[in-house]
C-alpha atoms as a PDB file:
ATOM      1  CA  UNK A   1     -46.530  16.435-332.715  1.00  0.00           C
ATOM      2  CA  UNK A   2     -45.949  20.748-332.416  1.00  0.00           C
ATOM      3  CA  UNK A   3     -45.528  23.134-334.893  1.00  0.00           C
ATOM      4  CA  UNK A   4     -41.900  24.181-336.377  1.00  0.00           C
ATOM      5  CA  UNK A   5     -40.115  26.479-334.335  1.00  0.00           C
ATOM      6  CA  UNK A   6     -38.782  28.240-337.259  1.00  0.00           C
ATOM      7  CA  UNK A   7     -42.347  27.682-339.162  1.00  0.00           C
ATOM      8  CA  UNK A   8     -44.844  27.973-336.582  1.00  0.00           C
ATOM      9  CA  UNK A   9     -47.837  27.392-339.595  1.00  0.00           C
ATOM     10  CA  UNK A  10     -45.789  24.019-340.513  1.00  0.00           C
ATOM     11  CA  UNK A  11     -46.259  20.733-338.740  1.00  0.00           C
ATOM     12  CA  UNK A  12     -43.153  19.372-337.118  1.00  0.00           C
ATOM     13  CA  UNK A  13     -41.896  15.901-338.115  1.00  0.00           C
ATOM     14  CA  UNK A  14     -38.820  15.739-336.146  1.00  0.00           C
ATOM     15  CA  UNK A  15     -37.221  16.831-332.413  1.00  0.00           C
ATOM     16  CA  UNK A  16     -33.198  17.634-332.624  1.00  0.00           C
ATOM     17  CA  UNK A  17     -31.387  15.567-330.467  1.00  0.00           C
ATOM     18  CA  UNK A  18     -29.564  18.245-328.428  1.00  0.00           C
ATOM     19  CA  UNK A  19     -32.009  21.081-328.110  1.00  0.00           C
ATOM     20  CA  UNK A  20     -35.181  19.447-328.707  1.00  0.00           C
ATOM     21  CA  UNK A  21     -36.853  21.873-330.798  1.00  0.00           C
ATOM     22  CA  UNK A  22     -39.656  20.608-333.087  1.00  0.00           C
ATOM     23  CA  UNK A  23     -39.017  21.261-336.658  1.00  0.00           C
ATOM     24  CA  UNK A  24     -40.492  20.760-340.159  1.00  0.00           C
ATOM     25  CA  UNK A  25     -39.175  18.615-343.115  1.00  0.00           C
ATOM     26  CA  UNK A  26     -37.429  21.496-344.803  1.00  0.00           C
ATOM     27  CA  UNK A  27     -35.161  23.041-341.515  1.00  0.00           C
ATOM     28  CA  UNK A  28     -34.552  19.004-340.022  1.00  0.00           C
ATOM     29  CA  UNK A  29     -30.678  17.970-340.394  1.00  0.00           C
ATOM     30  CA  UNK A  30     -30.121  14.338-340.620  1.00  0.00           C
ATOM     31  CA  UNK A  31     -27.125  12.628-339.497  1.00  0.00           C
ATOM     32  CA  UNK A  32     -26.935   8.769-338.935  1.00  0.00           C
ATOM     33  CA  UNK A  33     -30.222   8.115-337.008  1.00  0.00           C
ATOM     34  CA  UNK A  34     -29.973  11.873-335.393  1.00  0.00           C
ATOM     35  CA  UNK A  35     -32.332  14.895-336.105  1.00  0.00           C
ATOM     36  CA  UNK A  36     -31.239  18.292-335.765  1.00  0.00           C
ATOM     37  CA  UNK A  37     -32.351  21.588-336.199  1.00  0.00           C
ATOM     38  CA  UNK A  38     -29.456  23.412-337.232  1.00  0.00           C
ATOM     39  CA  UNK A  39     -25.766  23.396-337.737  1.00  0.00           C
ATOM     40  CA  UNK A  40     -25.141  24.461-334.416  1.00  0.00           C
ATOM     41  CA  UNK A  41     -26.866  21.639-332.850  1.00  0.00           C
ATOM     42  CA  UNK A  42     -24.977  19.446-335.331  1.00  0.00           C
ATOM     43  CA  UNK A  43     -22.029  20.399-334.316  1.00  0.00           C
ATOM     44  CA  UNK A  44     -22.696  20.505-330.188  1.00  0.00           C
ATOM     45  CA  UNK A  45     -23.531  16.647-331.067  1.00  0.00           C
ATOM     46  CA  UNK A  46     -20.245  16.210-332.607  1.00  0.00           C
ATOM     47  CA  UNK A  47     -18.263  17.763-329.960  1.00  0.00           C
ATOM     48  CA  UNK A  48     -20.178  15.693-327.606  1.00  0.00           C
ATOM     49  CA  UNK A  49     -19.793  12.537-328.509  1.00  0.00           C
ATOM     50  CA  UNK A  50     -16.045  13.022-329.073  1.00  0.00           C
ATOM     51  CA  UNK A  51     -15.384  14.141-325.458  1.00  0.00           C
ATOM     52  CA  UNK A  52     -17.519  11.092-324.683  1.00  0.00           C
ATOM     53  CA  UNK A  53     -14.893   9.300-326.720  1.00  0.00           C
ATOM     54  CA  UNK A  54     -12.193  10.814-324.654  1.00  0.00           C
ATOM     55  CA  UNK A  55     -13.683  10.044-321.857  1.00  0.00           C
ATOM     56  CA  UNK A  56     -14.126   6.563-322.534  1.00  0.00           C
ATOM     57  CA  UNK A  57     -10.541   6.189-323.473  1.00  0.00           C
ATOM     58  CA  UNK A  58      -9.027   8.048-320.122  1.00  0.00           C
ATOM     59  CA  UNK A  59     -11.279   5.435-318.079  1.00  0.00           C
ATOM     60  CA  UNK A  60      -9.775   2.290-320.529  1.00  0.00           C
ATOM     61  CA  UNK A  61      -6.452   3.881-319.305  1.00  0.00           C
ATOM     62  CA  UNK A  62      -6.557   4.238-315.527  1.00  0.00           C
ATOM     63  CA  UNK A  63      -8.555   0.808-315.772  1.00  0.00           C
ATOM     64  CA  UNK A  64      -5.263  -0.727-317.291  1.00  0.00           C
ATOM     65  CA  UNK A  65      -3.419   1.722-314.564  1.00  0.00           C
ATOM     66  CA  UNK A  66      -5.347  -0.126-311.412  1.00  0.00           C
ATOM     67  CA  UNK A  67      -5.314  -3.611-312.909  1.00  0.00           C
ATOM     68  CA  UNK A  68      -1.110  -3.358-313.071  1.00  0.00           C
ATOM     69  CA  UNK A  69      -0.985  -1.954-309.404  1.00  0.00           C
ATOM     70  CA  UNK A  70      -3.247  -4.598-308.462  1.00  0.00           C
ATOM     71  CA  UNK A  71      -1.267  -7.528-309.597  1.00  0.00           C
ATOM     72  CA  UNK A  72       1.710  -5.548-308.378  1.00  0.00           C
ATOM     73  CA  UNK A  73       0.173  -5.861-304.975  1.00  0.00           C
ATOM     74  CA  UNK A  74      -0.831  -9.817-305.593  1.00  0.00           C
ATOM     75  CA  UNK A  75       2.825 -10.524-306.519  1.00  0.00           C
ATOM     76  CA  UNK A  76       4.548  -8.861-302.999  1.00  0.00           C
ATOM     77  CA  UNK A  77       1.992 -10.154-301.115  1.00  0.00           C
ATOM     78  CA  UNK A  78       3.198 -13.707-302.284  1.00  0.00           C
ATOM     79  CA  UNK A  79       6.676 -13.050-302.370  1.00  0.00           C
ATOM     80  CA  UNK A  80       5.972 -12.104-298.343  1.00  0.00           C
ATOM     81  CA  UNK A  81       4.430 -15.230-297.836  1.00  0.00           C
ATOM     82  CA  UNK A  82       7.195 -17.075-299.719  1.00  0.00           C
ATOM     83  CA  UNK A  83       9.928 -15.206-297.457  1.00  0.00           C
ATOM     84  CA  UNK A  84       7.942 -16.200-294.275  1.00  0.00           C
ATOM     85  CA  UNK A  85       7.444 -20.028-295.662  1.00  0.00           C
ATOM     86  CA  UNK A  86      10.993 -19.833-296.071  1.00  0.00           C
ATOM     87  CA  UNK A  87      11.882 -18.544-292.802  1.00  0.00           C
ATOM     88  CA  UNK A  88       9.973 -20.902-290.829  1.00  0.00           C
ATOM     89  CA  UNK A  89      11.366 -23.736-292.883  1.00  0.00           C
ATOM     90  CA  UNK A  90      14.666 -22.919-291.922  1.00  0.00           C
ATOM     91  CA  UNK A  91      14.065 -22.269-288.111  1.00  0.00           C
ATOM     92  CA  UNK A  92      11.359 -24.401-287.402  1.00  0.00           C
ATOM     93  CA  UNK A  93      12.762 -25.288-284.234  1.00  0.00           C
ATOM     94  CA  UNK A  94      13.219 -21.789-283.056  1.00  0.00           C
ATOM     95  CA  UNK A  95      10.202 -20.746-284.052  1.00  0.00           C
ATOM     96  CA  UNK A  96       8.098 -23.666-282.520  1.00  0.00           C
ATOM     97  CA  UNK A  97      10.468 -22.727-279.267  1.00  0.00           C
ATOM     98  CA  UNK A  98       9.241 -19.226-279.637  1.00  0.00           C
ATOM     99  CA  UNK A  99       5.582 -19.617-280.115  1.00  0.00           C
ATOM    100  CA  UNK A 100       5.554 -22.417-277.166  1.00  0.00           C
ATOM    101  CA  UNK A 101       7.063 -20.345-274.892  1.00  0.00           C
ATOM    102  CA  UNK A 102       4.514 -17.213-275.773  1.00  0.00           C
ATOM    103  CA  UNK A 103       1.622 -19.548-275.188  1.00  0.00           C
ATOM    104  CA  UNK A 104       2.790 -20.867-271.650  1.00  0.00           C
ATOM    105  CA  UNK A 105       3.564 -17.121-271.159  1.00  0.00           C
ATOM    106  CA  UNK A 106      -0.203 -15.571-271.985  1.00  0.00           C
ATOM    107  CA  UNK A 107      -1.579 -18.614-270.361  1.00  0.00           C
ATOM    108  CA  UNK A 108       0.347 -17.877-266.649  1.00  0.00           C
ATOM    109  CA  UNK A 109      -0.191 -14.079-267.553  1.00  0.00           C
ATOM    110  CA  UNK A 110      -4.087 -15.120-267.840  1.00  0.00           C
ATOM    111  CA  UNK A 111      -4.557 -17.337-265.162  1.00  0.00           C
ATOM    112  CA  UNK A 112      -2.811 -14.440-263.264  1.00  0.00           C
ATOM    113  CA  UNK A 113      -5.674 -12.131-264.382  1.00  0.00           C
ATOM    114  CA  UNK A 114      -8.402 -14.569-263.433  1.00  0.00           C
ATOM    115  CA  UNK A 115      -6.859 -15.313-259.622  1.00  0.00           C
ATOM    116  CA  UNK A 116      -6.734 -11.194-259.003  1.00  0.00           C
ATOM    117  CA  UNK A 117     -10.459 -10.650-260.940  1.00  0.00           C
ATOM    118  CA  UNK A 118     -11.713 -13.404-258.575  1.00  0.00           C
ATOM    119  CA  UNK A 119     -10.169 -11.580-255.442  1.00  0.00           C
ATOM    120  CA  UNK A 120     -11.641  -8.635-256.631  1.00  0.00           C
ATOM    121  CA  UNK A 121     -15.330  -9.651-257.050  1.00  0.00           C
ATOM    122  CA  UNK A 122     -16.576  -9.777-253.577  1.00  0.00           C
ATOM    123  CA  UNK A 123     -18.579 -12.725-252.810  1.00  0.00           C
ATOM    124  CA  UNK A 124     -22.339 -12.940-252.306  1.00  0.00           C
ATOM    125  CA  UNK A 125     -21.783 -13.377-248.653  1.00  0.00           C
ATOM    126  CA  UNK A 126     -19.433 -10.026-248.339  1.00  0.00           C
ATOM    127  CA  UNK A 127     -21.699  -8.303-250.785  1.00  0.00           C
ATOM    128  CA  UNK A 128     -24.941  -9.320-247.971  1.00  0.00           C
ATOM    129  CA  UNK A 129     -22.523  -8.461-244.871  1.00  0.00           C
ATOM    130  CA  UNK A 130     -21.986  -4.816-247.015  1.00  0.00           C
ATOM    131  CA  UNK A 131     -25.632  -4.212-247.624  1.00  0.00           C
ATOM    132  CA  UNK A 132     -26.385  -5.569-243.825  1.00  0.00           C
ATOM    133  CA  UNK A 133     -24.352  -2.978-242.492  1.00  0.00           C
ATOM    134  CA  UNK A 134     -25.432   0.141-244.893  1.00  0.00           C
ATOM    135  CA  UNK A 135     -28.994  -0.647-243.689  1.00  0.00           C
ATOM    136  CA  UNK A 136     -27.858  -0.364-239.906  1.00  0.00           C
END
């Protein structure tokens, strides 16, 4: 290990925690499992790990926060599925009326489509005809 930073001739036996300094037996201050070399450091460490502590106890909060407006969102989304349940229960016929006639309607509507897409697409006999008489 280095020398002391406030002994240079001394041999260092511990690094502070915050600033990393080498220092001797006589300047190290022990707290817990935590080397320092002075009060200063001792106290940066303190202030540290209670804004850590702060911090830690904000995120427990919004985490509480997001789980509520979660299960917020779980319970309308069920209550909408209950109301539409409910509805179709009750109207089954009209509905069934409703979604028939929708069907028939998109399948004339695409059928329509298809018939004017075909007339559209010249065939490979027009398409010869057309390149017959661009070559001429």
């Amino acid at each position: 290990m280095a020398n002391c930073f406030f002994h240079g001739e001394r041999e260092a036996v511990a690094r502070c925690a915050v600033c990393g300094r080498s220092v001797c037996e006589e300047c190290v201050k022990r707290e817990g499992s935590c080397n320092f070399c002075s009060t200063e450091c001792q106290t940066k460490a303190a202030a540290m790990t209670g804004r850590s502590d702060q911090v830690l106890a904000e995120k427990k909060k919004t985490n509480s926060t997001t789980m509520v407006r979660k299960l917020i969102y779980i319970f309308v989304l069920i209550a909408a599925i209950a109301a539409a349940y409910h509805f179709y229960a009750n109207n089954k016929k009209a509905v069934d009326k409703k979604v028939n006639s929708s069907v028939t309607s998109l399948r004339e509507g695409t059928s329509k489509v298809i018939k004017d897409t075909k007339k559209a697409i010249p065939t490979s006999s027009q398409m010869k005809r057309q390149k017959e008489s661009l070559v001429k």
